[in-house]
N, C-alpha and C. Protein backbone atom coordinates (compact mmCIF):
# COMPACT_ATOMS: atom_id res chain seq x y z
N UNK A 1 93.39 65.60 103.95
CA UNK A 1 94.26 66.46 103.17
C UNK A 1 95.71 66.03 103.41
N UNK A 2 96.44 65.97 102.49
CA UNK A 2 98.07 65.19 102.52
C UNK A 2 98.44 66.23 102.92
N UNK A 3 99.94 66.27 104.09
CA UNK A 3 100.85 67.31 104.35
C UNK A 3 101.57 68.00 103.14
N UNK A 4 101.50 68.08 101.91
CA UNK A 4 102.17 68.22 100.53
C UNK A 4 101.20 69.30 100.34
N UNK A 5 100.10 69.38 100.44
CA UNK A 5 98.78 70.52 100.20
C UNK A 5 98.78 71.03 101.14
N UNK A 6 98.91 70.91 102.56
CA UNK A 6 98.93 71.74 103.60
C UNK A 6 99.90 72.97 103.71
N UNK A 7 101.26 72.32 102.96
CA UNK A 7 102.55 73.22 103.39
C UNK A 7 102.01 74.30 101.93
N UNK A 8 102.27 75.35 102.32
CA UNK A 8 102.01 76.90 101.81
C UNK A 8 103.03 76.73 100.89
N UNK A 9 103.37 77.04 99.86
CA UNK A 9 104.44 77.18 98.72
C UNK A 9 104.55 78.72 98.30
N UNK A 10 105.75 78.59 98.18
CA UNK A 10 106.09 80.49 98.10
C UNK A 10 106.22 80.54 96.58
N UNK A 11 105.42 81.24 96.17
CA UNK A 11 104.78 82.00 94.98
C UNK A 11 106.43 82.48 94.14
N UNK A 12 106.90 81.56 93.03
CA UNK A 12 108.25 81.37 92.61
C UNK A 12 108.39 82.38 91.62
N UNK A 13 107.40 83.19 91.19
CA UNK A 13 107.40 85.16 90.69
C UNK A 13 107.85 85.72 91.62
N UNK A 14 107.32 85.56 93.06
CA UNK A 14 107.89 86.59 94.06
C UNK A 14 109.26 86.23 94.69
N UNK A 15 110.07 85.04 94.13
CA UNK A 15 111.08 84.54 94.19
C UNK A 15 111.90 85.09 93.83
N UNK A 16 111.70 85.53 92.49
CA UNK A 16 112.88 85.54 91.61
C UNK A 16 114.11 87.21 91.50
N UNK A 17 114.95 86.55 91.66
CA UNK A 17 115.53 88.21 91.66
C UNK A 17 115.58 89.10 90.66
N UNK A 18 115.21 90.34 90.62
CA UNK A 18 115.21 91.34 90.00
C UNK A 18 116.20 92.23 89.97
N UNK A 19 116.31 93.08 89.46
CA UNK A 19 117.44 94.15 89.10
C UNK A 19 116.79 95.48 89.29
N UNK A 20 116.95 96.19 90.99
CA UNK A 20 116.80 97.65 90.64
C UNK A 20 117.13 98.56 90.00
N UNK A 21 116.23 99.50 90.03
CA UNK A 21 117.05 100.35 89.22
C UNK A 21 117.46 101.31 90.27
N UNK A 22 118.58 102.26 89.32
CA UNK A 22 119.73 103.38 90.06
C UNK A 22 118.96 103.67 91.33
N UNK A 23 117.27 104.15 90.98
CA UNK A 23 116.55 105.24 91.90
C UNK A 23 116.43 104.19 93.33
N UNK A 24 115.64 102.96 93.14
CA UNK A 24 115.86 102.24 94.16
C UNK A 24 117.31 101.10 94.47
N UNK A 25 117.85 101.41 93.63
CA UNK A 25 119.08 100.89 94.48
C UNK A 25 120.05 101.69 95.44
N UNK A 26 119.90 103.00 95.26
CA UNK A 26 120.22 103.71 96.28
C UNK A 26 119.35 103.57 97.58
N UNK A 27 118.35 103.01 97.76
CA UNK A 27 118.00 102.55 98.92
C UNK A 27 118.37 100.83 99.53
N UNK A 28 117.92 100.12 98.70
CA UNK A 28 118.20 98.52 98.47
C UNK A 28 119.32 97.87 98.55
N UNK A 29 120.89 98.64 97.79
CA UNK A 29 121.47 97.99 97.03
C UNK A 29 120.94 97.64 95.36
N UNK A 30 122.76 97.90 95.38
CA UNK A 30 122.21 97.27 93.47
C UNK A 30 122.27 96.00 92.95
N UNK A 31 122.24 95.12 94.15
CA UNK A 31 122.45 93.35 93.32
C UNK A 31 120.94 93.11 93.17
N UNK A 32 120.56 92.27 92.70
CA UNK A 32 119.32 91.79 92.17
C UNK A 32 118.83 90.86 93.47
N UNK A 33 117.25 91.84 93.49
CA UNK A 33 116.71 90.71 94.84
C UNK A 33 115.42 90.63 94.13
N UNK A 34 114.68 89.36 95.21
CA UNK A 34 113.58 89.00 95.23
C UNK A 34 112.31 90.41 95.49
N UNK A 35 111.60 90.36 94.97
CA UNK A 35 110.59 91.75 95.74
C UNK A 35 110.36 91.30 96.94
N UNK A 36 110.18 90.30 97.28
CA UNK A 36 110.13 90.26 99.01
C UNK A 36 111.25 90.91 99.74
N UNK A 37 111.94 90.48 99.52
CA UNK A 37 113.44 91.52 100.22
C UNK A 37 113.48 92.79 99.80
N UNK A 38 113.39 93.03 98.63
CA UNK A 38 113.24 94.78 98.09
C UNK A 38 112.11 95.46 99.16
N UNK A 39 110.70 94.57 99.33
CA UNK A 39 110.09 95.24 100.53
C UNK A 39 110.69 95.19 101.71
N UNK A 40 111.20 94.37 102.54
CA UNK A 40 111.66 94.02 104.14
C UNK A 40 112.87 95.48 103.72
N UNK A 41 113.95 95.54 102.95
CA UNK A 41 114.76 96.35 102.75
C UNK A 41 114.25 97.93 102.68
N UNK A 42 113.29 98.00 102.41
CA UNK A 42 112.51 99.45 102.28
C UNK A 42 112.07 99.88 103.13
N UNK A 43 111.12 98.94 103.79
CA UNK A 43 110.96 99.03 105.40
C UNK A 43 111.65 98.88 106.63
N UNK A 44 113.20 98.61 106.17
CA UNK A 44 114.28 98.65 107.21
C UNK A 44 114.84 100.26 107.10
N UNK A 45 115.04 100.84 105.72
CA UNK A 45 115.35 102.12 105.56
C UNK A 45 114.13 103.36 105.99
N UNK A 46 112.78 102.88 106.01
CA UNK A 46 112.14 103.55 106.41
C UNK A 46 112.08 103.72 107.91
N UNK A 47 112.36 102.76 108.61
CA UNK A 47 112.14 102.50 110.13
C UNK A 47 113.63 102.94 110.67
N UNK A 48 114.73 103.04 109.90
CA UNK A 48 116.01 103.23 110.66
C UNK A 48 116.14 104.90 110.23
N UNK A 49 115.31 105.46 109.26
CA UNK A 49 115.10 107.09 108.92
C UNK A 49 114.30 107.72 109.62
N UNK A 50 113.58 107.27 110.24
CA UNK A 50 112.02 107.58 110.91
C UNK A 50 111.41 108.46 109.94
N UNK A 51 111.12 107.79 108.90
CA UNK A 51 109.94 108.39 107.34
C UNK A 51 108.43 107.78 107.56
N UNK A 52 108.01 106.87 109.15
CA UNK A 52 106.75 106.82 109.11
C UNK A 52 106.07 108.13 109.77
N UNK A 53 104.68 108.76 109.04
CA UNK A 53 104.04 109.77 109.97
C UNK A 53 103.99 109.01 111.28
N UNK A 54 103.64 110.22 112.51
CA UNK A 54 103.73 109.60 113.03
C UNK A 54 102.26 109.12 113.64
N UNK A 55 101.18 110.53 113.48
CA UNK A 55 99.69 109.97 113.57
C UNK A 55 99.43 109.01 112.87
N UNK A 56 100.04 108.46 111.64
CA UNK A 56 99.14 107.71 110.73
C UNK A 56 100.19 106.84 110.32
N UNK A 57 100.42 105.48 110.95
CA UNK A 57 101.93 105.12 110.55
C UNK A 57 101.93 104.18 109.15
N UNK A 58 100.61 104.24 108.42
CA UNK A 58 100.42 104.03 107.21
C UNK A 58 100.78 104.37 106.18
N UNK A 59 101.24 106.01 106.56
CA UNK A 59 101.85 106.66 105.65
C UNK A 59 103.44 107.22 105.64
N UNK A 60 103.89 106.91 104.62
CA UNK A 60 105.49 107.02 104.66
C UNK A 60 105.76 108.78 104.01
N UNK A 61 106.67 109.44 104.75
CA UNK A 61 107.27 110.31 104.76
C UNK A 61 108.44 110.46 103.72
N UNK A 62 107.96 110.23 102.32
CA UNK A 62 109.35 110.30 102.01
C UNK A 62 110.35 111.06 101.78
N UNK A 63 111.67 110.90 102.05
CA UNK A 63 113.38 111.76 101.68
C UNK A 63 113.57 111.76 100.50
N UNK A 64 114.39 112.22 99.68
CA UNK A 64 114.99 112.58 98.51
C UNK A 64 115.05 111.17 97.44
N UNK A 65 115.58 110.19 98.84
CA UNK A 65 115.86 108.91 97.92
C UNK A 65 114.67 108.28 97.41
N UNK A 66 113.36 107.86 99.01
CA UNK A 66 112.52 107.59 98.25
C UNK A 66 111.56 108.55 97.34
N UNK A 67 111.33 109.59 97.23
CA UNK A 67 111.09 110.40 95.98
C UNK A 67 111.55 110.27 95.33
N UNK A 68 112.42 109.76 94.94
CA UNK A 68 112.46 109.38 93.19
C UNK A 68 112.15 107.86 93.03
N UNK A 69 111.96 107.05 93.99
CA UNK A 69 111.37 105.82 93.65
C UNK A 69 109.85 105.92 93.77
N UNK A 70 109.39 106.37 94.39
CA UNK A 70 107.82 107.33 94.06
C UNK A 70 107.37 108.14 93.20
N UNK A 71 108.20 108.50 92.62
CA UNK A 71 107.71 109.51 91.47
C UNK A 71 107.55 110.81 91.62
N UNK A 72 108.27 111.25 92.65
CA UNK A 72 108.48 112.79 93.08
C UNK A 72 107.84 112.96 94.11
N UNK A 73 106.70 111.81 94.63
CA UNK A 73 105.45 112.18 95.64
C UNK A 73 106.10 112.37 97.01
N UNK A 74 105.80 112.93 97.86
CA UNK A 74 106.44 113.34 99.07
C UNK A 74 105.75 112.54 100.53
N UNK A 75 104.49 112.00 100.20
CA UNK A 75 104.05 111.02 100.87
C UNK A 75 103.03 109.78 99.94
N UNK A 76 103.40 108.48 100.94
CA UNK A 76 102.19 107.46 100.20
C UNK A 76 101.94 106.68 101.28
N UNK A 77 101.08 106.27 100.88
CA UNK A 77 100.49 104.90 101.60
C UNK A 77 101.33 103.44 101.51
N UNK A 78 101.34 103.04 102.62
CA UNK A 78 101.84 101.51 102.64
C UNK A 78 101.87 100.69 100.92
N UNK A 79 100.11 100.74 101.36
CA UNK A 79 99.82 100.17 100.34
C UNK A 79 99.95 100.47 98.60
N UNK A 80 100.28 101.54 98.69
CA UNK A 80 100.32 102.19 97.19
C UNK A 80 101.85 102.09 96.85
N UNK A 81 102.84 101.62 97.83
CA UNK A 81 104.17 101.66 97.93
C UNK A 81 104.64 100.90 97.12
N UNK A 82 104.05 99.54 97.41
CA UNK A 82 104.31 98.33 95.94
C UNK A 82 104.28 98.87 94.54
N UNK A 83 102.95 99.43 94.21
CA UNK A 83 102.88 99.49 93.20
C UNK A 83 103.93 100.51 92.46
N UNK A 84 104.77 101.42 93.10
CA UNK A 84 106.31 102.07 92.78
C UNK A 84 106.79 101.09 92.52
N UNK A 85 107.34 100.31 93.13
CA UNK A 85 108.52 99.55 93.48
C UNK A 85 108.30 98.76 91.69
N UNK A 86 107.00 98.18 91.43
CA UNK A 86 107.25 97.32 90.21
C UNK A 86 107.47 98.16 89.18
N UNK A 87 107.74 99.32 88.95
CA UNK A 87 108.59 100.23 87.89
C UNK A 87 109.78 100.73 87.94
N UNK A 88 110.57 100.09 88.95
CA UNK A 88 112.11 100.07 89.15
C UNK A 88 112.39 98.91 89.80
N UNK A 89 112.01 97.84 89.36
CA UNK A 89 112.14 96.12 89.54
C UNK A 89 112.41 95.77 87.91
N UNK A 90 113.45 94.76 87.52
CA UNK A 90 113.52 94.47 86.46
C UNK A 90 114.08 93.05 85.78
């Protein structure tokens, strides 16, 4: 196998910068990022708020701000977190 196939290539959709909107740029910033950074950035505001439960640190606690990038929901899952985020990515 050539070192050219070995090296991992970063997926150039998850590259590209986007434009939050108002609801998550009050957490993010409003310049246009990559969704990789829109996540690391979400999870820096979650971890410097202390919004993880704390039995279940899967699940995020959310504040005012992220409720409205959730959709009013007051808790979610890690995993269900993305799928917010791509309706105020643009």
């Amino acid at each position: 196998m050539s070192e050219a196939k070995a090296a991992k290539k970063p997926n150039p959709a998850l590259m590209k910068p986007l434009q939050p909107s108002n609801e998550l740029a009050a957490v993010v910033g409003s310049s246009p990022l990559p969704r990789t950074e829109v996540v690391s950035k979400v999870w820096d505001y979650i971890k410097a708020n202390n919004l993880q439960n704390p039995e279940n640190k899967r699940k995020i606690l959310a504040d005012a701000k992220l409720q409205a990038v959730f959709g009013g929901k007051s808790k979610v899952s890690m995993f269900e977190m993305n799928k917010h985020f791509a309706q105020h990515l643009s």
